[in-house]
N, C-alpha and C. Protein backbone atom coordinates (compact mmCIF):
# COMPACT_ATOMS: atom_id res chain seq x y z
N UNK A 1 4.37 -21.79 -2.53
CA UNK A 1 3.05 -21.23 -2.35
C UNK A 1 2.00 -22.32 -2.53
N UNK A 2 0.54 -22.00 -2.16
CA UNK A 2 -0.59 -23.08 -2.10
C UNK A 2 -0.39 -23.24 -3.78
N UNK A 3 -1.41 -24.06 -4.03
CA UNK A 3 -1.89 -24.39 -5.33
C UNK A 3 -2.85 -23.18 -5.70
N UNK A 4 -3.59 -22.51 -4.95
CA UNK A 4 -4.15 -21.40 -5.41
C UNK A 4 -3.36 -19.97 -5.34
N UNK A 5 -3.50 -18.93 -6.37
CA UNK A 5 -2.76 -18.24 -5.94
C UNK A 5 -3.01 -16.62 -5.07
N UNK A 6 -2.32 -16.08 -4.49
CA UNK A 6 -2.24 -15.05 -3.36
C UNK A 6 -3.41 -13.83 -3.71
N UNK A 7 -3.98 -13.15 -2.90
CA UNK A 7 -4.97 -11.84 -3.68
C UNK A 7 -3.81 -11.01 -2.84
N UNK A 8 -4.15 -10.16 -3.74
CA UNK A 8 -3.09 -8.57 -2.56
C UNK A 8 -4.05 -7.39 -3.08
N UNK A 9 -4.29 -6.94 -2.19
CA UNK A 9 -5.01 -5.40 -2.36
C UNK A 9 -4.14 -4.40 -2.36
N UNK A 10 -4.27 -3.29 -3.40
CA UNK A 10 -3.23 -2.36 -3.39
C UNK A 10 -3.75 -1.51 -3.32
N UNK A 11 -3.64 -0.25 -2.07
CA UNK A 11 -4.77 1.04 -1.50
C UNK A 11 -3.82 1.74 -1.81
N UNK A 12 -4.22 2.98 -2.11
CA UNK A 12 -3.75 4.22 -2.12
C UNK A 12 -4.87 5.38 -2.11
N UNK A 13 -4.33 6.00 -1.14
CA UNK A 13 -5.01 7.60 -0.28
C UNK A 13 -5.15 8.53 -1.34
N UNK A 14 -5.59 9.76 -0.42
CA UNK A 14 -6.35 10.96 -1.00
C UNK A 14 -5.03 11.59 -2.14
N UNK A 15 -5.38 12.19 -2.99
CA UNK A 15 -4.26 13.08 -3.86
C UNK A 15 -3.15 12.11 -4.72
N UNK A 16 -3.56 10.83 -4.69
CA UNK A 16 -2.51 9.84 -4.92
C UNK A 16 -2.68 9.88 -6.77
N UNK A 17 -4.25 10.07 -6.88
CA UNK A 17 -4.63 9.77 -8.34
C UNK A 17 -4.09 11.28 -9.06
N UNK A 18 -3.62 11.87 -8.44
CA UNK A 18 -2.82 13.11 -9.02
C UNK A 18 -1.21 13.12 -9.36
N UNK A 19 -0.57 11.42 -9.12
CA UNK A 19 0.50 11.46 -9.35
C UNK A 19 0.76 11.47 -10.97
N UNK A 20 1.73 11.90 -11.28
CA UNK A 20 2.06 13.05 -12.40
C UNK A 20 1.73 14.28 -13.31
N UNK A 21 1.24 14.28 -12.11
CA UNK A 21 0.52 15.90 -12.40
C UNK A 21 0.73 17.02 -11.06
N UNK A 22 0.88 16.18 -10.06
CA UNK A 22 0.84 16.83 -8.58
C UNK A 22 2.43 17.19 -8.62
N UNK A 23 2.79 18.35 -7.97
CA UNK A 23 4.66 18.50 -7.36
C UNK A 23 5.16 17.38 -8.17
N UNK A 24 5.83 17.55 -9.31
CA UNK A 24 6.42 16.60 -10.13
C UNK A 24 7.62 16.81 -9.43
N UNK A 25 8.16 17.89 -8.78
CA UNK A 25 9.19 17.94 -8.89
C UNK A 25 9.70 16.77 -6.92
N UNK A 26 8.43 16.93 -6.72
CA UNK A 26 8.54 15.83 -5.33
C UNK A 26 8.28 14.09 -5.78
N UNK A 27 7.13 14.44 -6.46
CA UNK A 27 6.73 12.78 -6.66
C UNK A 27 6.64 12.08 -8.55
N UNK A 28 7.58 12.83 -8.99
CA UNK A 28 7.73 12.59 -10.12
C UNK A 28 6.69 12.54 -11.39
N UNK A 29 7.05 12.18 -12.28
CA UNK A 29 5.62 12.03 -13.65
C UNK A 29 5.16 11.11 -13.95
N UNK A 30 5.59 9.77 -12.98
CA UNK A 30 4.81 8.42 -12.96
C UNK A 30 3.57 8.59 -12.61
N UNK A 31 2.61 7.96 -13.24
CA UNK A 31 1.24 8.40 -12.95
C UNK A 31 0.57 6.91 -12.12
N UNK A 32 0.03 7.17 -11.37
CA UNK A 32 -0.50 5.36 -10.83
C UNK A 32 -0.80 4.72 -11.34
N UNK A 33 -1.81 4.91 -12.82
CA UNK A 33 -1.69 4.34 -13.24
C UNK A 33 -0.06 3.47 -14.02
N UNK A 34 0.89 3.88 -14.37
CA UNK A 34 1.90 3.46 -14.54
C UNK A 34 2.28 2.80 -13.22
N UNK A 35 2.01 3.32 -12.29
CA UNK A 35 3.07 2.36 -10.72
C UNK A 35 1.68 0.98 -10.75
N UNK A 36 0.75 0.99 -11.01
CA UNK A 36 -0.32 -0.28 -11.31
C UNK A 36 0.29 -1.19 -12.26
N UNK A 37 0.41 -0.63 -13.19
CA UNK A 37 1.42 -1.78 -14.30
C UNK A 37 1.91 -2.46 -14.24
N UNK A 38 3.25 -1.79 -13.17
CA UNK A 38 4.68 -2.30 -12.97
C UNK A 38 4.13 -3.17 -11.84
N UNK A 39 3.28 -2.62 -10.60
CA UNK A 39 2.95 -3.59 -9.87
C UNK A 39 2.28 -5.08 -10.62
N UNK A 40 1.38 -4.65 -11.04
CA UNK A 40 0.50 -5.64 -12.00
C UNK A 40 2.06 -6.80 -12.89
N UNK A 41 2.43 -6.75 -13.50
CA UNK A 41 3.70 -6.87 -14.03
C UNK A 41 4.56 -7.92 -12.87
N UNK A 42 5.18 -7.59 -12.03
CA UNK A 42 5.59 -7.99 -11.07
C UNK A 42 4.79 -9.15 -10.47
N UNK A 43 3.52 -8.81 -9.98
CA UNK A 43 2.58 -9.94 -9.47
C UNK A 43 2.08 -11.04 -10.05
N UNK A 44 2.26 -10.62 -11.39
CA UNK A 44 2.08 -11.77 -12.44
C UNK A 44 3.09 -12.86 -12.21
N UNK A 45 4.43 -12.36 -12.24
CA UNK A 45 5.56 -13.06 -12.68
C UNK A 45 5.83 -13.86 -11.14
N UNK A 46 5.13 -13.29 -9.71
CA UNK A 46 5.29 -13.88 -8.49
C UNK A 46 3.92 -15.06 -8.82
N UNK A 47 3.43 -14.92 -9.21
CA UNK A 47 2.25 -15.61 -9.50
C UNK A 47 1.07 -15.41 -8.13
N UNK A 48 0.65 -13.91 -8.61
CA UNK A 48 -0.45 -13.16 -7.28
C UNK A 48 -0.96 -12.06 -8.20
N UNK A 49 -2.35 -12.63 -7.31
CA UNK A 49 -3.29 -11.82 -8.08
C UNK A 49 -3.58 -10.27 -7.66
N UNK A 50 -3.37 -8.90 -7.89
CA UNK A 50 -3.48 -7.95 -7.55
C UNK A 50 -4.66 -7.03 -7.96
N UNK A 51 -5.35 -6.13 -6.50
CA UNK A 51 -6.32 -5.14 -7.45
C UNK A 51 -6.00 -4.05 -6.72
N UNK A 52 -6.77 -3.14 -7.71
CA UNK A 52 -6.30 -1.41 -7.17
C UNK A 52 -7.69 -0.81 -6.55
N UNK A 53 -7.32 -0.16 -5.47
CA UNK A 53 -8.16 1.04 -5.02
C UNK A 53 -7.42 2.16 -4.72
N UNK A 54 -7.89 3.42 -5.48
CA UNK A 54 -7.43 4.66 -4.61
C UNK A 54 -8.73 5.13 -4.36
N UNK A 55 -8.34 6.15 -3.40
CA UNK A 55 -9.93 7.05 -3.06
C UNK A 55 -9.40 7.94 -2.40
N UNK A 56 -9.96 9.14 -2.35
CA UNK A 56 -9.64 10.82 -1.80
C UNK A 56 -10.54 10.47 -0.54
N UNK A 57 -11.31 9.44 -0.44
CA UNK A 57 -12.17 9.76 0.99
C UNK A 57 -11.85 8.48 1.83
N UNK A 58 -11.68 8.88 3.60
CA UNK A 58 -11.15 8.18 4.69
C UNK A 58 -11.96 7.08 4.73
N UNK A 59 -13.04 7.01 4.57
CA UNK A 59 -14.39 5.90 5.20
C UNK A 59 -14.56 4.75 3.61
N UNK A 60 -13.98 5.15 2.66
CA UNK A 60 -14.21 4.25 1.45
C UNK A 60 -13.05 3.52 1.93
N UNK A 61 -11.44 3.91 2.37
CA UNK A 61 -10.79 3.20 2.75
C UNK A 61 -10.55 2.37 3.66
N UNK A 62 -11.11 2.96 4.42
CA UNK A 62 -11.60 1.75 5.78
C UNK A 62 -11.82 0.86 5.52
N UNK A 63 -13.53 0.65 4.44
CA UNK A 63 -14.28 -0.08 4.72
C UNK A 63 -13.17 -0.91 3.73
N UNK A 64 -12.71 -0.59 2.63
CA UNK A 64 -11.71 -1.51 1.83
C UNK A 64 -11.22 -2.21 3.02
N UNK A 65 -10.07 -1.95 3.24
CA UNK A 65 -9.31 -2.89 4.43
C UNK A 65 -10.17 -3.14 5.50
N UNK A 66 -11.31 -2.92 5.58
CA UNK A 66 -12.02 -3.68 6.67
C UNK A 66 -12.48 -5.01 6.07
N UNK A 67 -12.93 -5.22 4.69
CA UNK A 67 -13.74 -5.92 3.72
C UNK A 67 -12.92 -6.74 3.07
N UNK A 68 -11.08 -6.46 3.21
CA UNK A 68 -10.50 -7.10 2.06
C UNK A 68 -10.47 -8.99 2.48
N UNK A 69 -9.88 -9.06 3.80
CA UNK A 69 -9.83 -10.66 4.18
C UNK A 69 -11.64 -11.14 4.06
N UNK A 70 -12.74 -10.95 3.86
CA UNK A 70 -14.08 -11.55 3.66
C UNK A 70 -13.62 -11.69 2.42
N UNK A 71 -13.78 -10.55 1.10
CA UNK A 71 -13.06 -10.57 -0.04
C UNK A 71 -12.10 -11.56 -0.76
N UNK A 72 -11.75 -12.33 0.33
CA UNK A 72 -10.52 -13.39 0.06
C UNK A 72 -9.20 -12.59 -0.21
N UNK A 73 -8.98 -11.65 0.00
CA UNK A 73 -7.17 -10.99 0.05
C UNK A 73 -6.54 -11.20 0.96
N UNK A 74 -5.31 -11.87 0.62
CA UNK A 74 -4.29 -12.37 1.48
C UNK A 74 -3.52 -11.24 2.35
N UNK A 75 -3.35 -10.40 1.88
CA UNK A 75 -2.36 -9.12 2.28
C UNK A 75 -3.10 -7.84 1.28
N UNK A 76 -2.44 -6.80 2.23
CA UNK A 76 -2.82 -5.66 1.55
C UNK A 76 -1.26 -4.43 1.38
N UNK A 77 -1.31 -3.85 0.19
CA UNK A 77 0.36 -3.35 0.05
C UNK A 77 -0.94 -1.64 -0.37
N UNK A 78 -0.54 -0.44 1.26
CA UNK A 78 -0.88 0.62 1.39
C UNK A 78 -0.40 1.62 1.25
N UNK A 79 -0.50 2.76 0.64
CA UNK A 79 -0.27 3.92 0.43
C UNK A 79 -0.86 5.31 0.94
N UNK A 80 -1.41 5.29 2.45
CA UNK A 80 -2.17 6.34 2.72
C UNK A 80 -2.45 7.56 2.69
N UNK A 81 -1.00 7.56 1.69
CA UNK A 81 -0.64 9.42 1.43
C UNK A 81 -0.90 10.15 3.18
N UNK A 82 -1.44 11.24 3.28
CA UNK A 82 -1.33 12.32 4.26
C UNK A 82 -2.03 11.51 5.44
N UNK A 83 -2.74 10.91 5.43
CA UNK A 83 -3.90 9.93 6.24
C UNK A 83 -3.07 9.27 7.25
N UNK A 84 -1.68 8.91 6.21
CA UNK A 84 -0.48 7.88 7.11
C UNK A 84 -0.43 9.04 8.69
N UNK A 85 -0.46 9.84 8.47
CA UNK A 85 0.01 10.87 9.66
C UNK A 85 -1.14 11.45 10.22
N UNK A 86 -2.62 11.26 10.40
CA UNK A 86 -3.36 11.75 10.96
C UNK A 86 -4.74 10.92 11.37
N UNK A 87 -4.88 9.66 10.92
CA UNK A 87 -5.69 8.81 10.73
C UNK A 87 -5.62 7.59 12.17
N UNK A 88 -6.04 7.91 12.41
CA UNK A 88 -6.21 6.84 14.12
C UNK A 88 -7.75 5.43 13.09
N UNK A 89 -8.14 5.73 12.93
CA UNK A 89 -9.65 5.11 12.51
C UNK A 89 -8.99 4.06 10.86
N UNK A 90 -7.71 4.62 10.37
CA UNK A 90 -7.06 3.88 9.30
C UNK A 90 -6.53 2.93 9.65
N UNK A 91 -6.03 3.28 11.07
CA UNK A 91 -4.83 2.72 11.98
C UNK A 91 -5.46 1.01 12.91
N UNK A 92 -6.88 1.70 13.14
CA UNK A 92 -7.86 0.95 13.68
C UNK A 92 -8.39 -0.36 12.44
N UNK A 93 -8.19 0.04 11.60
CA UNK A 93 -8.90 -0.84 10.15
C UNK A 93 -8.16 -2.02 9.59
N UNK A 94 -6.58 -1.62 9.48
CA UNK A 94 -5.63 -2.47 9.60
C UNK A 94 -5.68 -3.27 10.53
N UNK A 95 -5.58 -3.06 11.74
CA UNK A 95 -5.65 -3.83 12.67
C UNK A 95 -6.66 -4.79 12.86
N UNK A 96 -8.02 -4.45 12.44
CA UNK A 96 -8.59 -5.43 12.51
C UNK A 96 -9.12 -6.18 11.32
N UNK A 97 -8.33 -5.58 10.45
CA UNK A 97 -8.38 -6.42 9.33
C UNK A 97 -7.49 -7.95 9.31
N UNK A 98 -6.95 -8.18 10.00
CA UNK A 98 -6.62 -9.12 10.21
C UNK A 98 -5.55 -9.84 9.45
N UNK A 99 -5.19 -8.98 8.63
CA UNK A 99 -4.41 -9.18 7.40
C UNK A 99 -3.06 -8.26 7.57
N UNK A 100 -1.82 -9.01 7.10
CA UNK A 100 -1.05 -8.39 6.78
C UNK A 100 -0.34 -7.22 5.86
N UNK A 101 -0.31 -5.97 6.71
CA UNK A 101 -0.06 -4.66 5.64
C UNK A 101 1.30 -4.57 5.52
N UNK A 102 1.08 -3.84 4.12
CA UNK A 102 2.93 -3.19 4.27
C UNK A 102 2.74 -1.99 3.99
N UNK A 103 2.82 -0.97 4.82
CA UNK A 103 2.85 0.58 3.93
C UNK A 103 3.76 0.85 3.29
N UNK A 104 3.35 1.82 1.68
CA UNK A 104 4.41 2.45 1.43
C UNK A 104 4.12 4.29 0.75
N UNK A 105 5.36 4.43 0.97
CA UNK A 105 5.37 6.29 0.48
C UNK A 105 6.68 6.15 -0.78
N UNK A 106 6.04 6.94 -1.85
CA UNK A 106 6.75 7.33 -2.83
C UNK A 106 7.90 8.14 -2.77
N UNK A 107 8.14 9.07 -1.78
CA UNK A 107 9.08 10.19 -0.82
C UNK A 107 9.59 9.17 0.29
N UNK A 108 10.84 9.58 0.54
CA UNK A 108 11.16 9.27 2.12
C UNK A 108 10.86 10.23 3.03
N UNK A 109 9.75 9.77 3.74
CA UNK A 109 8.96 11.13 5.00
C UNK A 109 9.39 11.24 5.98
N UNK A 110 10.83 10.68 5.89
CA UNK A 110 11.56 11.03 7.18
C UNK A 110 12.22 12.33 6.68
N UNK A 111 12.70 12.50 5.31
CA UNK A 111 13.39 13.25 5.32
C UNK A 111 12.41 15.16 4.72
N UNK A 112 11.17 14.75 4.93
CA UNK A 112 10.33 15.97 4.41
C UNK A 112 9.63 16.76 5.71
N UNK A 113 9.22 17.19 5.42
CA UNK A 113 8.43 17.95 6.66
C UNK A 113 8.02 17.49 8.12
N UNK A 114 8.33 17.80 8.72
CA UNK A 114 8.41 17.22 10.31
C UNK A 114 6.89 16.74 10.83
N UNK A 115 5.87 17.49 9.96
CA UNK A 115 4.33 16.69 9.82
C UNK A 115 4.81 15.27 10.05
N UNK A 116 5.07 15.40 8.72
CA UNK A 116 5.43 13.40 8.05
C UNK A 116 6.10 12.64 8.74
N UNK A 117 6.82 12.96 9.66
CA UNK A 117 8.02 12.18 10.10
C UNK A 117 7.06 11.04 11.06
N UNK A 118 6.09 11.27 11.61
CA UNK A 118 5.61 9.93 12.73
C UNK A 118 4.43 9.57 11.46
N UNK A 119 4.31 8.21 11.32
CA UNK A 119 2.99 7.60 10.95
C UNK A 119 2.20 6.77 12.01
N UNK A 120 0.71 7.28 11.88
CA UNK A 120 0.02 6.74 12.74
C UNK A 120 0.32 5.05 12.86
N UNK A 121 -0.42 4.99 11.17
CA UNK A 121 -0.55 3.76 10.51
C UNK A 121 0.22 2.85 10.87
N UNK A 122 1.73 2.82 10.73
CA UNK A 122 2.96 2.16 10.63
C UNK A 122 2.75 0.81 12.18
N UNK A 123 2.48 1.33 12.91
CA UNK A 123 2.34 0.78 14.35
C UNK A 123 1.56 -0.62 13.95
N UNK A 124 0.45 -0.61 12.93
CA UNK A 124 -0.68 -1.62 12.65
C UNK A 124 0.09 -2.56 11.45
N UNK A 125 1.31 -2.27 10.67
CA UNK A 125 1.74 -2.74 9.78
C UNK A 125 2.54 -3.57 10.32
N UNK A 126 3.07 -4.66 9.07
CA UNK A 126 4.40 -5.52 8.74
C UNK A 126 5.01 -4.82 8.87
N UNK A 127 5.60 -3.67 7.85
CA UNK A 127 6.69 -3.05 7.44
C UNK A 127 6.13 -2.17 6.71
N UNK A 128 7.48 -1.15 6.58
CA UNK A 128 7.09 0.22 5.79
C UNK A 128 8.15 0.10 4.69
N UNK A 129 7.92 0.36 3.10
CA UNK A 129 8.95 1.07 2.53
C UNK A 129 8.82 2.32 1.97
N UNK A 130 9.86 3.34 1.90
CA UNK A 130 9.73 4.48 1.78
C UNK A 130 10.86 5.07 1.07
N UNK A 131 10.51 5.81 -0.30
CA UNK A 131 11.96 6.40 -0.64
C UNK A 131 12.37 6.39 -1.99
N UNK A 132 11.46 5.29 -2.47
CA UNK A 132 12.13 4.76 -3.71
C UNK A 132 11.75 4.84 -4.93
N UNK A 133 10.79 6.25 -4.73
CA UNK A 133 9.90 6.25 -5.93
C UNK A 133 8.52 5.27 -6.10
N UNK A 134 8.46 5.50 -7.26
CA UNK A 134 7.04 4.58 -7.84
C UNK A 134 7.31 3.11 -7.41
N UNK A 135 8.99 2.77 -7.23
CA UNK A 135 9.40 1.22 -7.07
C UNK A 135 8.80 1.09 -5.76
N UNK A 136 8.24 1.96 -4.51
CA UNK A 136 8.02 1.26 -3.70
C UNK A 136 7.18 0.65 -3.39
N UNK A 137 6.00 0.99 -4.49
CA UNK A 137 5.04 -0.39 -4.71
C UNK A 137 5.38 -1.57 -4.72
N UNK A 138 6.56 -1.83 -6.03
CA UNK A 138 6.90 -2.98 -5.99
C UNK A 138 7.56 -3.30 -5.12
N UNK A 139 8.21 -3.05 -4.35
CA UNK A 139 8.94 -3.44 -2.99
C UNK A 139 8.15 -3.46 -2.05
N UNK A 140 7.13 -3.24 -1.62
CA UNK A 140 5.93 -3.17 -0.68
C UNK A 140 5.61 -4.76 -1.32
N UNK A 141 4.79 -4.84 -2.09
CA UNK A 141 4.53 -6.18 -2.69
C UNK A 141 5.47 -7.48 -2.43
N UNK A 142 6.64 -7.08 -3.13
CA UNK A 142 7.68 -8.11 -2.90
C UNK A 142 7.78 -8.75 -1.56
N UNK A 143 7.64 -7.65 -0.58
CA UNK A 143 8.14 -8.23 0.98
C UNK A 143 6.46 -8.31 1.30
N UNK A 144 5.65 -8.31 0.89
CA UNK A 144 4.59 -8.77 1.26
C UNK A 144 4.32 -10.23 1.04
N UNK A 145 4.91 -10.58 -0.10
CA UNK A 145 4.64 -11.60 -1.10
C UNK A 145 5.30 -12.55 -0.31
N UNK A 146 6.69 -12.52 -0.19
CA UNK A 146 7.57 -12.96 1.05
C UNK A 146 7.30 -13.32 2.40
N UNK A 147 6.75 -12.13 3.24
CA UNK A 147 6.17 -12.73 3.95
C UNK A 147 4.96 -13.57 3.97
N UNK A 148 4.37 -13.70 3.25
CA UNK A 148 2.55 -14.97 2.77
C UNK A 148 3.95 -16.11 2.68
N UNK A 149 4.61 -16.26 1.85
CA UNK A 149 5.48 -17.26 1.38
C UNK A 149 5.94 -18.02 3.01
N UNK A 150 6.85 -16.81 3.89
CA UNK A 150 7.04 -17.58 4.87
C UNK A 150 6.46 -18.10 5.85
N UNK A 151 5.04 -17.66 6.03
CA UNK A 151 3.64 -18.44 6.78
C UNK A 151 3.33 -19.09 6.26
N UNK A 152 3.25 -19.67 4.91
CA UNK A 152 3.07 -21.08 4.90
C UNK A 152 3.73 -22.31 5.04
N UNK A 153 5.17 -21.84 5.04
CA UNK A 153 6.32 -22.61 5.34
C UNK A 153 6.50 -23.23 7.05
């Protein structure tokens, strides 16, 4: 990596700040704040600097990932909750953010409601991980981190 080290923005969508309290029995009793930690935790030890946004509203998120590369963030590791599946204008933000995304979902949404199964979003991303719990922050990160690593190489 450079001598300076990586920014990563970490978004997460509407209903997200309700994790462990929301359908525990879908998305468990990890609360984001706890999946921030572990991310936080992790990024330390990659040596990258991480910050958090969630927000319940579409246009605060935009303008985030519209704002993050001015901001100086290298990559952004996303969570759009329900937005992933209905959001054309999210889809649009990524893209011209210019920056590399990785989405991720706490559920595997292939295997839940047939809503979930297409993401708008996904089309504008690196990669998606999905499935793995609260870890897929950190696995969103990791292969984010990875890929910054192999563009500078």
């Amino acid at each position: 990596m450079s001598t300076s080290p990586k920014r990563v923005l970490v978004v997460s969508g509407p209903n997200l700040d309700r994790l462990g309290k929301r359908e525990p029995s879908i998305y468990g009793t990890t609360t984001l704040d706890d999946i921030h930690k572990a991310v936080e935790e992790v990024a330390r030890s990659e040596g990258v600097l991480v910050s958090f946004l969630q927000s319940n509203h579409e246009g605060e998120l935009v303008t985030a990932i519209g704002r993050a590369a001015d901001e100086g963030f290298h990559g952004i590791v996303m969570n759009g909750a329900g937005l992933t599946h209905t959001s054309v204008v999210l889809h649009d933000a990524i893209r011209a953010s210019g920056l590399p995304v990785v989405e991720v979902h706490i559920t595997n949404t292939a295997a839940r409601e047939s809503f979930r199964h297409h993401s708008i979003t996904a089309g504008a991303c690196l990669g998606t991980v999905a499935g793995f719990g609260p870890a897929s922050y950190v696995l969103g990160l990791l292969g984010l981190v990875y890929h910054l690593q192999q563009r500078e190489n």
